[in-house]
C-alpha atoms as a PDB file:
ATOM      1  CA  UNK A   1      13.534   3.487  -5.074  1.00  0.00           C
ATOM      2  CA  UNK A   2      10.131   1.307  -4.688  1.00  0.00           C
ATOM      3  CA  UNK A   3       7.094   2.923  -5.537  1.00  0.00           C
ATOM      4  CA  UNK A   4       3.791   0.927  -4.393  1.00  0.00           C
ATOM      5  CA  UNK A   5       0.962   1.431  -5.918  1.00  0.00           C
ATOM      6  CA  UNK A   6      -2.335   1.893  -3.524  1.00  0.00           C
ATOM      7  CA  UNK A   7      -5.642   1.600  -3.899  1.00  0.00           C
ATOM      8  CA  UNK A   8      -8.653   0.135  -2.136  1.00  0.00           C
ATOM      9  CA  UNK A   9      -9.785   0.306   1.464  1.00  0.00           C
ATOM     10  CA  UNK A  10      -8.043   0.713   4.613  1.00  0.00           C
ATOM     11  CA  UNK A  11      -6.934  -2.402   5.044  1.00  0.00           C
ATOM     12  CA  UNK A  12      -6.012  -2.796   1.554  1.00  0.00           C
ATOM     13  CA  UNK A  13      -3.971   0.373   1.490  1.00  0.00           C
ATOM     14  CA  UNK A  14      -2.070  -1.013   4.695  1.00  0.00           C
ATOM     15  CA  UNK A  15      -0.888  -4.253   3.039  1.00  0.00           C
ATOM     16  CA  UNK A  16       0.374  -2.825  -0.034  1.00  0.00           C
ATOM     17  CA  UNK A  17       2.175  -0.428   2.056  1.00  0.00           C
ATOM     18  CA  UNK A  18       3.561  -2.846   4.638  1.00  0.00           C
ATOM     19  CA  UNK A  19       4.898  -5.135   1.402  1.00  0.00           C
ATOM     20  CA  UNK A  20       6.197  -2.148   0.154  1.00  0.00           C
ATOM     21  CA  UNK A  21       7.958  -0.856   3.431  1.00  0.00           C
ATOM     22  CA  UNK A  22       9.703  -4.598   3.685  1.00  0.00           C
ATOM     23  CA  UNK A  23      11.587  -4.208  -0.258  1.00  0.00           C
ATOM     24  CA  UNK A  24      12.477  -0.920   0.529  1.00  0.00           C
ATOM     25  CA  UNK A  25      14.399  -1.920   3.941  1.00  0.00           C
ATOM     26  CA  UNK A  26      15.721  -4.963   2.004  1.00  0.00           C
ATOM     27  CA  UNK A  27      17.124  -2.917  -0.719  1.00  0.00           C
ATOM     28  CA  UNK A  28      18.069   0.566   1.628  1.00  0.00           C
ATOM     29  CA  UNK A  29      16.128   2.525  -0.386  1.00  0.00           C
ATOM     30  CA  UNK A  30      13.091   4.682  -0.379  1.00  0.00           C
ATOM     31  CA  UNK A  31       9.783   3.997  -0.074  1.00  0.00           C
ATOM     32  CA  UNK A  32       7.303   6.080  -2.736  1.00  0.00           C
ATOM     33  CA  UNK A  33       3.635   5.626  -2.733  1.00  0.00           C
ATOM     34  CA  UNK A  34       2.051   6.018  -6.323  1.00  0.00           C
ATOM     35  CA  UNK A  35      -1.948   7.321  -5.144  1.00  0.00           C
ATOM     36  CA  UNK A  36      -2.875   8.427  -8.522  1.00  0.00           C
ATOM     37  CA  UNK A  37      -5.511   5.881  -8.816  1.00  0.00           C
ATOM     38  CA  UNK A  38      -7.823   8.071  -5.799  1.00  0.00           C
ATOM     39  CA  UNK A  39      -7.984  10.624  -8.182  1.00  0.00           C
ATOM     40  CA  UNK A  40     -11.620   8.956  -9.172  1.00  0.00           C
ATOM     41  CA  UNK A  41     -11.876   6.744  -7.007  1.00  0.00           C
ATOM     42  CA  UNK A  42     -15.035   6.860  -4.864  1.00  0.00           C
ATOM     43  CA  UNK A  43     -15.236   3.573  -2.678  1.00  0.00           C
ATOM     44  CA  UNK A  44     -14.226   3.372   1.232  1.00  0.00           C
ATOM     45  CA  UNK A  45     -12.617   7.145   2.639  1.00  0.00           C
ATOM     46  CA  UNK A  46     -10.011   7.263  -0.195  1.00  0.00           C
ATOM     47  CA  UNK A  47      -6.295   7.349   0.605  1.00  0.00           C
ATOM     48  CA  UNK A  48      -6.203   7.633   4.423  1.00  0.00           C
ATOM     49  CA  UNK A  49      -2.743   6.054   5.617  1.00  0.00           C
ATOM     50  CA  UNK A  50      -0.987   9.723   5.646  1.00  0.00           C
ATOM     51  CA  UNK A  51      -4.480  10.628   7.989  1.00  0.00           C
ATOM     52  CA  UNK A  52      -4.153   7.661  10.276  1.00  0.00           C
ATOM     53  CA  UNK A  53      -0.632   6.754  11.249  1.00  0.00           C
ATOM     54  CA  UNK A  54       2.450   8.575  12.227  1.00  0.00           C
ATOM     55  CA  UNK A  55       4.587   6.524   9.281  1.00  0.00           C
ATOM     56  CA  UNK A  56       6.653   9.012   6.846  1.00  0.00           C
ATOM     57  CA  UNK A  57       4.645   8.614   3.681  1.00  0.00           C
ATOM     58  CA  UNK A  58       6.365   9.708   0.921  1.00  0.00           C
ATOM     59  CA  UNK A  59       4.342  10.144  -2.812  1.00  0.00           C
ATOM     60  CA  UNK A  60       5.663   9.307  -5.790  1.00  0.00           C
ATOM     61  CA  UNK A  61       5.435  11.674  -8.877  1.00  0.00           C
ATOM     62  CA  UNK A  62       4.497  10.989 -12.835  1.00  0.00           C
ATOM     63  CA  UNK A  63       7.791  11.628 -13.106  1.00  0.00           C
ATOM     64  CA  UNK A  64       9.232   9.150 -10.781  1.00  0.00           C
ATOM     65  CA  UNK A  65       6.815   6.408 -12.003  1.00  0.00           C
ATOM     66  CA  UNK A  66       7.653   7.228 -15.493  1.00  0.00           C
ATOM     67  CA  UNK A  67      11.712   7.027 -14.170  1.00  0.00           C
ATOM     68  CA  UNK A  68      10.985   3.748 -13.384  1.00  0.00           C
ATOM     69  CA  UNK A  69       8.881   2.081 -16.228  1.00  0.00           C
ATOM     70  CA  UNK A  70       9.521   4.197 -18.880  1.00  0.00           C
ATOM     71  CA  UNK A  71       6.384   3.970 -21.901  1.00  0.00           C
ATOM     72  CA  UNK A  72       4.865   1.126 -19.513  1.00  0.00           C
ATOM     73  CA  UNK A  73       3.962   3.911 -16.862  1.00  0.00           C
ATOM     74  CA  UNK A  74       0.610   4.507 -18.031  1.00  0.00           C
ATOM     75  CA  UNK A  75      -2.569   3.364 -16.738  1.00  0.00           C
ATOM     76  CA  UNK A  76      -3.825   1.381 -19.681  1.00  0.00           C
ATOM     77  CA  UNK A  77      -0.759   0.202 -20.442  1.00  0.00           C
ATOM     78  CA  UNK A  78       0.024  -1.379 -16.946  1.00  0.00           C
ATOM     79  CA  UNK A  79      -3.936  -2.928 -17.074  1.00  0.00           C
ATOM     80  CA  UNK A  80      -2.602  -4.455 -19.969  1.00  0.00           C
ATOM     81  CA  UNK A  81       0.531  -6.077 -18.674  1.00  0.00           C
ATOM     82  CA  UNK A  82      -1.274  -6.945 -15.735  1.00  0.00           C
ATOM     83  CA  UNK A  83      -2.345  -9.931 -17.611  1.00  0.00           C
ATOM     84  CA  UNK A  84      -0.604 -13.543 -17.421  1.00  0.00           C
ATOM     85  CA  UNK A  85      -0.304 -13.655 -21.052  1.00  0.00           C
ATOM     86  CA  UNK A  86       1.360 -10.530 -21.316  1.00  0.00           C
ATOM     87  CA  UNK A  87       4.053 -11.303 -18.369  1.00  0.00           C
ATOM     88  CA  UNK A  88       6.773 -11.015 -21.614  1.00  0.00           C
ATOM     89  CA  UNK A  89       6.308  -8.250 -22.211  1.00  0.00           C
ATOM     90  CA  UNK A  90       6.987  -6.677 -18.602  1.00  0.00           C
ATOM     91  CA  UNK A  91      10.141  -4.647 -17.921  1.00  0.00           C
ATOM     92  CA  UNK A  92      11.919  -5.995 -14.779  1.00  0.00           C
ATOM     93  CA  UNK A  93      11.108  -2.870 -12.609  1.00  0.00           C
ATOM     94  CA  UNK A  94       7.251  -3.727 -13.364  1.00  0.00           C
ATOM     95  CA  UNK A  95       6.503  -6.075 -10.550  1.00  0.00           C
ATOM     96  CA  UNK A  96       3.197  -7.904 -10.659  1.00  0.00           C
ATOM     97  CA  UNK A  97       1.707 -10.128  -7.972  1.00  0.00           C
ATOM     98  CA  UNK A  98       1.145 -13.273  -9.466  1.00  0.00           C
ATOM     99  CA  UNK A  99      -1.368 -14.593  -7.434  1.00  0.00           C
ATOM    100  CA  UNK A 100      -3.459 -14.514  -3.778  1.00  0.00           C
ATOM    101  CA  UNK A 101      -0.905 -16.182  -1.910  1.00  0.00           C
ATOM    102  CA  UNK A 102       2.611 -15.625  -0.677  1.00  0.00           C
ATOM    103  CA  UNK A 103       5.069 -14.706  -3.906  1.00  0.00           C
ATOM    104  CA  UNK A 104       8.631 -15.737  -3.200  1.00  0.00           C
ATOM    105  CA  UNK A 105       9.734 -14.169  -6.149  1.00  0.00           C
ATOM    106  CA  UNK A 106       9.316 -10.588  -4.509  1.00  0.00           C
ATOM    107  CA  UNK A 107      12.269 -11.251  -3.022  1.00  0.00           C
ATOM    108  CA  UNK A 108      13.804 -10.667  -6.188  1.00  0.00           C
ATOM    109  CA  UNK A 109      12.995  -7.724  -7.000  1.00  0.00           C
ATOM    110  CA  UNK A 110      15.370  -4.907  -8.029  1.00  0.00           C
ATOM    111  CA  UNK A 111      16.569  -1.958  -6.023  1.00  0.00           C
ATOM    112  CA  UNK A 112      14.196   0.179  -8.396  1.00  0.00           C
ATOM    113  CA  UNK A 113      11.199  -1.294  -8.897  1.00  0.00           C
ATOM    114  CA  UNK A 114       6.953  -0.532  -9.158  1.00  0.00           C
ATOM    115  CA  UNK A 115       4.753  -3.295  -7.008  1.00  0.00           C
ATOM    116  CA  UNK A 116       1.463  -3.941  -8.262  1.00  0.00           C
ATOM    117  CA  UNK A 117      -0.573  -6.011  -6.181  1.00  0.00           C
ATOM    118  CA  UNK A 118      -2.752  -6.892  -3.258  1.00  0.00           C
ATOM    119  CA  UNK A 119       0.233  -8.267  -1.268  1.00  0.00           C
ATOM    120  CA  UNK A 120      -2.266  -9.931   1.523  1.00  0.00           C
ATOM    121  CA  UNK A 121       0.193 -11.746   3.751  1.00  0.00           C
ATOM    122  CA  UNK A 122       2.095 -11.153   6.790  1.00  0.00           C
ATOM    123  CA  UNK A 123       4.905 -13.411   5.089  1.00  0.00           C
ATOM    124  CA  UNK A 124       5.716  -9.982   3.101  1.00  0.00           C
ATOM    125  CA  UNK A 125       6.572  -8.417   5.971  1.00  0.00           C
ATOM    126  CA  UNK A 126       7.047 -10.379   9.409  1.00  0.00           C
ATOM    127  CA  UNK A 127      10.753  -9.880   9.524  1.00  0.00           C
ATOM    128  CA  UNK A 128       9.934  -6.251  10.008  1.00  0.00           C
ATOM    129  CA  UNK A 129       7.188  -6.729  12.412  1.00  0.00           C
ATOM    130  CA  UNK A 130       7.968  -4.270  14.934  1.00  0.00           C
ATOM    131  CA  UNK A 131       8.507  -1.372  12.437  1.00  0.00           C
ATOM    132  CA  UNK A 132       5.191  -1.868  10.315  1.00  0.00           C
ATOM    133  CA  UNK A 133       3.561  -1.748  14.012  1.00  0.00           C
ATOM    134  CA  UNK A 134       5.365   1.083  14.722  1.00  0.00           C
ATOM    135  CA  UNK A 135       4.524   2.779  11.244  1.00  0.00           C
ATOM    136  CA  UNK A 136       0.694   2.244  12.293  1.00  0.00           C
ATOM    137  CA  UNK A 137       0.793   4.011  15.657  1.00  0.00           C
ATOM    138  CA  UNK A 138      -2.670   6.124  15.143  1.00  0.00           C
ATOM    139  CA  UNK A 139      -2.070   9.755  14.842  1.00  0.00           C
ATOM    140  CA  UNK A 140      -5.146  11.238  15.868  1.00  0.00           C
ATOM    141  CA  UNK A 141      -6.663  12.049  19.386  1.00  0.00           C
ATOM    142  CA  UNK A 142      -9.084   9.992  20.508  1.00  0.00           C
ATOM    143  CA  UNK A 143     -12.708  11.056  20.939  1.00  0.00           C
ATOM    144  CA  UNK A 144     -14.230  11.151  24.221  1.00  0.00           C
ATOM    145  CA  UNK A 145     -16.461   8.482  23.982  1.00  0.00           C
ATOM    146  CA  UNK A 146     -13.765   6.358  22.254  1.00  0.00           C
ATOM    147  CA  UNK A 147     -11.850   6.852  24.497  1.00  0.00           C
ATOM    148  CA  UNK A 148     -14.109   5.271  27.463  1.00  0.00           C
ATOM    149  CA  UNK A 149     -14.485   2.711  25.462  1.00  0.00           C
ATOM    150  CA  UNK A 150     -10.785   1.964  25.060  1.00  0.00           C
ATOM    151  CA  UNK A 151     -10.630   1.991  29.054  1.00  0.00           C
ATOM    152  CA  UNK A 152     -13.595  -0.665  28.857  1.00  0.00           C
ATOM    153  CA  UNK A 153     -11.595  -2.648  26.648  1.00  0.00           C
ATOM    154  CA  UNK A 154      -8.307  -2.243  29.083  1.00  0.00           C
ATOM    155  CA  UNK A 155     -10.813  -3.220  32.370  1.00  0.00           C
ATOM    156  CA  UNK A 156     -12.057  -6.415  30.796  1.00  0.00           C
ATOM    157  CA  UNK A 157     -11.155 -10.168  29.053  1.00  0.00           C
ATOM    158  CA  UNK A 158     -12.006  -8.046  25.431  1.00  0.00           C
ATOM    159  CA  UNK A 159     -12.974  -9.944  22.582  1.00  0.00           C
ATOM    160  CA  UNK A 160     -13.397  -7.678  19.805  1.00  0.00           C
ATOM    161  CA  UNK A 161     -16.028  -9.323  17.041  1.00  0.00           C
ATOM    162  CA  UNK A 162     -16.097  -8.135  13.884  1.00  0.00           C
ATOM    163  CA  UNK A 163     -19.463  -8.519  11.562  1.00  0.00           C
ATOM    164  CA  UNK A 164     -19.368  -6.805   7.962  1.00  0.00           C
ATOM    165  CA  UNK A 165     -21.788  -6.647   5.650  1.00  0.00           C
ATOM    166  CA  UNK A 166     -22.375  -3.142   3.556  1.00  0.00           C
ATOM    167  CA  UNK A 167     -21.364  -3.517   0.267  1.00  0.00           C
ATOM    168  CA  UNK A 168     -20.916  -7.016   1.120  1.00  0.00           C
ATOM    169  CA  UNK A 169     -24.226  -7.860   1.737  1.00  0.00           C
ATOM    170  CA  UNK A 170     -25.561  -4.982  -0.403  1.00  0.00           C
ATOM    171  CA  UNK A 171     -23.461  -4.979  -3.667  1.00  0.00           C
ATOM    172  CA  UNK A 172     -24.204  -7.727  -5.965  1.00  0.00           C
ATOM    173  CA  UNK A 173     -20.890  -8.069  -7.560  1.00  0.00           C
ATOM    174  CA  UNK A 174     -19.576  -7.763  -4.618  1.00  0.00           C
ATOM    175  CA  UNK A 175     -20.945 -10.139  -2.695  1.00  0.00           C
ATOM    176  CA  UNK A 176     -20.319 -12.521  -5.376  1.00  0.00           C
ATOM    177  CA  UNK A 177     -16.519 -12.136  -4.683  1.00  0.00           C
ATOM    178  CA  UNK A 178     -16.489 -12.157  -1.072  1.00  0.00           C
ATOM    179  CA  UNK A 179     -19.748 -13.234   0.106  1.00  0.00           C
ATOM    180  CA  UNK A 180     -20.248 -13.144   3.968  1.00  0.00           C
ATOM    181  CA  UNK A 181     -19.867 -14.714   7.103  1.00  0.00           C
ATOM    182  CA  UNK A 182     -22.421 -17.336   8.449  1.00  0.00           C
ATOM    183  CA  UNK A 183     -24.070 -16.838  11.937  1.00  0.00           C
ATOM    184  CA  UNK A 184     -22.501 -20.646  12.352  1.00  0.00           C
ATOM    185  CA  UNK A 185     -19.272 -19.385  12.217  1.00  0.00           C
ATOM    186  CA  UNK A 186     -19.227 -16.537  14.613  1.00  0.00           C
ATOM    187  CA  UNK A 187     -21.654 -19.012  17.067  1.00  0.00           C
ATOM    188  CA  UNK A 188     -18.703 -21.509  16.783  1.00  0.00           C
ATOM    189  CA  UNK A 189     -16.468 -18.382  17.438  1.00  0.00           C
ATOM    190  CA  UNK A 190     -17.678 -17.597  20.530  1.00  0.00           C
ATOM    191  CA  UNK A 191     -17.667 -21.055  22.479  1.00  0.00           C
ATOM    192  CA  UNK A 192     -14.560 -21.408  21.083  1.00  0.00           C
ATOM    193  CA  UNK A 193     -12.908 -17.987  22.629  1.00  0.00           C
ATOM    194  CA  UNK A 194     -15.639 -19.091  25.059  1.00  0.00           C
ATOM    195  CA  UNK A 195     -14.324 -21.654  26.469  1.00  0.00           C
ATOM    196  CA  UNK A 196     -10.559 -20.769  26.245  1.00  0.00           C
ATOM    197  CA  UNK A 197     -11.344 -16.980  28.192  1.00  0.00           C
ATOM    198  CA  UNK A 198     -12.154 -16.215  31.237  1.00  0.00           C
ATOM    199  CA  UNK A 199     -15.288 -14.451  31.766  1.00  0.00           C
ATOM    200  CA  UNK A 200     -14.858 -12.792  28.589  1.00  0.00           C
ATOM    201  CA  UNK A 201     -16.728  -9.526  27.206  1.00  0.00           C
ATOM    202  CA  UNK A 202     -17.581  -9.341  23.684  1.00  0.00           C
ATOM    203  CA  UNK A 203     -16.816  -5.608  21.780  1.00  0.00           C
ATOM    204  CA  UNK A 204     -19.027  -6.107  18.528  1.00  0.00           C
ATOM    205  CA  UNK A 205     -18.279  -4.274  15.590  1.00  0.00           C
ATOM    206  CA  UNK A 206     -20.437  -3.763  12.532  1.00  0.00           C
ATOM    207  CA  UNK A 207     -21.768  -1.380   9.603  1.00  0.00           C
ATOM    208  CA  UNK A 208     -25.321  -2.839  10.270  1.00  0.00           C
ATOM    209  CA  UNK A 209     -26.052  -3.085  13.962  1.00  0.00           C
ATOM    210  CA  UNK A 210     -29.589  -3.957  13.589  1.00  0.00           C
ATOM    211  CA  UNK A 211     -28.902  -7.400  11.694  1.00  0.00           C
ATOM    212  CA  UNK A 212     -26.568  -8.291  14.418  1.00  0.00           C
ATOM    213  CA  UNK A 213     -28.747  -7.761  17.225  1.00  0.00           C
ATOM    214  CA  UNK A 214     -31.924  -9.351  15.592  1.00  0.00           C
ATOM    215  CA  UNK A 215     -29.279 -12.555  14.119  1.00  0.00           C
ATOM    216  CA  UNK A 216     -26.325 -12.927  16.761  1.00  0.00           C
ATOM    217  CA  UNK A 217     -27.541 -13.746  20.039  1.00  0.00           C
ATOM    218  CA  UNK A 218     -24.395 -13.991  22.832  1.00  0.00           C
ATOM    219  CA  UNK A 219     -25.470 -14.772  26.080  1.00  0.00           C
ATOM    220  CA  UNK A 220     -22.385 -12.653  27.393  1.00  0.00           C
ATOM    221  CA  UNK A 221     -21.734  -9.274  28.643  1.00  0.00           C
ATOM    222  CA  UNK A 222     -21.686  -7.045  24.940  1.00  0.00           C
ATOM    223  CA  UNK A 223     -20.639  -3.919  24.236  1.00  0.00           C
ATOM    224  CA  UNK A 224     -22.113  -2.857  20.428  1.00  0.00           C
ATOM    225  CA  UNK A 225     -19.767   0.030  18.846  1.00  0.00           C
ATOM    226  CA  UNK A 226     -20.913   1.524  15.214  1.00  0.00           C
ATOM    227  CA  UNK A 227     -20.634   5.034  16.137  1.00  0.00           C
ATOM    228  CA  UNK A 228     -17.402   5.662  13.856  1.00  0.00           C
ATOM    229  CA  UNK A 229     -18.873   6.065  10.554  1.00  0.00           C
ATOM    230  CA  UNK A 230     -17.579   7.961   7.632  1.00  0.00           C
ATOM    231  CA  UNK A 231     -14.032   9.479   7.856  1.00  0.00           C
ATOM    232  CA  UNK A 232     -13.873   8.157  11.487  1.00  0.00           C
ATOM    233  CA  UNK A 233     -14.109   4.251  10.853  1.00  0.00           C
ATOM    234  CA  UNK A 234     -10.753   3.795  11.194  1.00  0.00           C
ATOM    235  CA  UNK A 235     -11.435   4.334  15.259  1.00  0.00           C
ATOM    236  CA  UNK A 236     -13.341   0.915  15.340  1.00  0.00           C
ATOM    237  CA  UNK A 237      -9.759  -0.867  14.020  1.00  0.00           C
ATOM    238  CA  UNK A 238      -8.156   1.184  16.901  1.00  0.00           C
ATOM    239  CA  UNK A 239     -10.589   0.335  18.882  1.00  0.00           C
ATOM    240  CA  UNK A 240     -10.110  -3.440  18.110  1.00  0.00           C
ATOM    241  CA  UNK A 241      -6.202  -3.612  18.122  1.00  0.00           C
ATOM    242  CA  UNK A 242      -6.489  -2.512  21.668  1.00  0.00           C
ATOM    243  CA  UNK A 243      -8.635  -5.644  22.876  1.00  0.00           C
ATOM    244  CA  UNK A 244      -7.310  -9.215  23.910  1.00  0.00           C
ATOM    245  CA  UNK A 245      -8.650 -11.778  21.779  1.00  0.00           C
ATOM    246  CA  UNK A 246     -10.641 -11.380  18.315  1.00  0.00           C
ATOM    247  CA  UNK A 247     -13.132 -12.685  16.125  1.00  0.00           C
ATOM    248  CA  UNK A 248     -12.853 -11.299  12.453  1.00  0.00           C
ATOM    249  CA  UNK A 249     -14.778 -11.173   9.640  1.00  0.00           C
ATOM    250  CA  UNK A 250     -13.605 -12.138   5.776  1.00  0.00           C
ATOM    251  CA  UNK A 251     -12.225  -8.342   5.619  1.00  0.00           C
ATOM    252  CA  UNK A 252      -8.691  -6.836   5.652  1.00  0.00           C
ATOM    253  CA  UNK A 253      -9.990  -4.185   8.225  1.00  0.00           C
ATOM    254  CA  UNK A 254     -10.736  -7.000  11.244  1.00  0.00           C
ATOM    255  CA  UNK A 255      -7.545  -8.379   9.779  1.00  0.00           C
ATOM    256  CA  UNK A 256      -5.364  -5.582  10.583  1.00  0.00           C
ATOM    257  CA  UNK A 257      -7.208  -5.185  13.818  1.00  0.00           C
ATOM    258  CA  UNK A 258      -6.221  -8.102  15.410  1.00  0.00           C
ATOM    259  CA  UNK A 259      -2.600  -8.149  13.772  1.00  0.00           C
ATOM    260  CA  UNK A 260      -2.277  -4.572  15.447  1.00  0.00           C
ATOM    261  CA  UNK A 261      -2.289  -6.307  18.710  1.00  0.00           C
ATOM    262  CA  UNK A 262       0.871  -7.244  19.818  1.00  0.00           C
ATOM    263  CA  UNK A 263      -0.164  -9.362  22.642  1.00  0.00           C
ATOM    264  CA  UNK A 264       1.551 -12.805  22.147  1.00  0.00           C
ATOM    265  CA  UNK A 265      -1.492 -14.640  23.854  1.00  0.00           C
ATOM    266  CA  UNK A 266      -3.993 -13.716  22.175  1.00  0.00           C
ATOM    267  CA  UNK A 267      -6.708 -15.854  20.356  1.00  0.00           C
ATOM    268  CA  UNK A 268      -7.402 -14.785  17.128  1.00  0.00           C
ATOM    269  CA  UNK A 269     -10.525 -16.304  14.962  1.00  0.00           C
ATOM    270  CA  UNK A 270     -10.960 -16.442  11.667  1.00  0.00           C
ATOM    271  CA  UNK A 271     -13.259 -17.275   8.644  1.00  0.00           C
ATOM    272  CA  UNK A 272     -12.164 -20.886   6.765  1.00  0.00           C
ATOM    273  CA  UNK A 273     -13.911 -18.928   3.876  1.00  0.00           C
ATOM    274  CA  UNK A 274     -12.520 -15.936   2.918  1.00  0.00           C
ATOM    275  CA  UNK A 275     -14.040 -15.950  -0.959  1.00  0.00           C
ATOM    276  CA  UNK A 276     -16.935 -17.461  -2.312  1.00  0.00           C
ATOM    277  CA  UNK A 277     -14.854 -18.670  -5.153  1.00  0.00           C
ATOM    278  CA  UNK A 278     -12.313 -21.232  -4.171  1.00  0.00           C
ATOM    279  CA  UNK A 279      -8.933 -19.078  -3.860  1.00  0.00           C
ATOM    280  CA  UNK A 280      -5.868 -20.358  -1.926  1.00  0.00           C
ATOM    281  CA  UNK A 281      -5.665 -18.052   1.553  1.00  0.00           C
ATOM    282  CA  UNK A 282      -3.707 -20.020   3.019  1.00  0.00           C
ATOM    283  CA  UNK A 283      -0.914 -17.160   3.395  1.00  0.00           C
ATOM    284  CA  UNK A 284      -3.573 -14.409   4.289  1.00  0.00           C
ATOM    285  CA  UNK A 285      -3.903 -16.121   7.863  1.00  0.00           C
ATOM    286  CA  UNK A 286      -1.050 -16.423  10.182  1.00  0.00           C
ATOM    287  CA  UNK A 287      -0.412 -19.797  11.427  1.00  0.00           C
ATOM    288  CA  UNK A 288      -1.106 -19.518  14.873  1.00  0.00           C
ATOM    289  CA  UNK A 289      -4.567 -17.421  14.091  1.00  0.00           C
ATOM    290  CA  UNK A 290      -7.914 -20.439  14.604  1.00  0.00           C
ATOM    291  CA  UNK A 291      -9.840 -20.941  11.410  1.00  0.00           C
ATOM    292  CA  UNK A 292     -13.189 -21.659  11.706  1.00  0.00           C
END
């Protein structure tokens, strides 16, 4: 079996699930989720992918993680072996990511095996495309109001235009890690979709409405969305899979978003600067995404 271990937001959770999905294909065998670490964890909605999407999730047991790596299974001790000078010490089963971008080495991995990781790349799991997008068909009805909005987005050129800030902007550590988006780059943004789209309409997305309105000034028809708060957020990445074209922000949620969209025309923008510390992303963004 491989068991993944999750944690994090959304987006997050979907990665390390979609890495995940691709061994166990590979290798014909199951696919476990370890979500222990939500038992105190109280960022973001907590584990939601069971919530979300129609995919079979499957959770692994103490006792299947302890199957797999033995005295190594507990939480200190794999915090401990996460380190690079401990890598020695690591049974084979124990699968660490390495680093930010794409790890050929996964490819490695045994039948059984626990990933550990971040696992922020399509590269992970492009060659089963198809089934992670089918394993993130959205499970729950639609609301009224998002659903007029989805036929909005199905009358118009959509652009959906992602601005976070939060704990980005609000979190000192943080903001340190990821920092946030300039009002340069989303300007540049839109004249570039701008100029490639036909009377386009912009579907803005943010956790603080009220900067982007007094910052971001688009000269274009705009529709602002920030009604799906709480357990609902996941509606605004429904919301933006379903548009055309995208601008994102430096956030695995806008990410997934526009990767959602199947569309093989569409013009996806995205952030040159994903970190504020200098961290290779070049695997995080598909090749034929626009970095600004």
């Amino acid at each position: 079996m491989v068991i993944t271990n999750i944690i994090g937001g959304l987006g997050n959770q979907m990665f390390q699930y979609a890495a995940g999905r691709a061994l166990s294909l590979k290798h014909d065998v199951p696919l476990l989720l370890d979500v222990s670490g939500f038992s105190n964890y109280g960022l973001h909605q907590g584990f939601e992918l069971d919530r979300i999407f129609y995919s079979d999730i499957k959770f692994a047991s103490q006792l299947d993680v302890r199957s797999l790596l033995g005295w190594q299974n507990l939480p200190s001790v794999l915090r401990l072996l996460s380190r690079n000078s401990m890598k020695a010490f690591r049974s084979k089963q124990f699968v660490f990511e390495p680093h930010f971008q794409y790890w050929h080495a996964i490819n490695q991995a045994p039948h059984d095996c626990y990933l550990l990781g971040y696992w922020q790349s399509e590269k992970y799991f492009i060659d089963i495309a198809k089934q992670i997008r089918e394993d993130f068909v959205f499970r729950p009805e639609m609301s009224s109001q998002n659903a007029q909005l989805a036929l909005e987005i199905s009358r118009h050129n959509a652009v959906s235009l992602h601005v976070r800030r939060g704990d980005y902007a609000n979190n000192p550590t943080v903001t340190a890690t990821h920092g946030l988006c300039s009002i340069a780059y989303y300007q540049n943004a839109i004249n570039y979709i701008s100029a490639q789209v036909e009377q386009p309409s912009f579907f803005i997305f943010s956790d603080d409405m009220g900067w982007v309105k007094e910052h971001l000034k688009i000269d274009l028809p705009c529709i602002y969305i920030d009604h799906n708060q709480g357990a609902e957020s996941y509606n605004d990445m429904r919301l933006m899979s379903l548009c055309q074209h995208h601008i994102i922000a430096n956030s695995s949620f806008s990410w997934w978003g526009a990767w959602l969209n199947s569309r093989t025309d569409k013009i996806i923008i995205a952030p040159k600067q994903w970190f504020v510390k200098d961290v290779n992303t070049n695997d995080l963004i598909p090749n034929d995404w626009v970095r600004l």
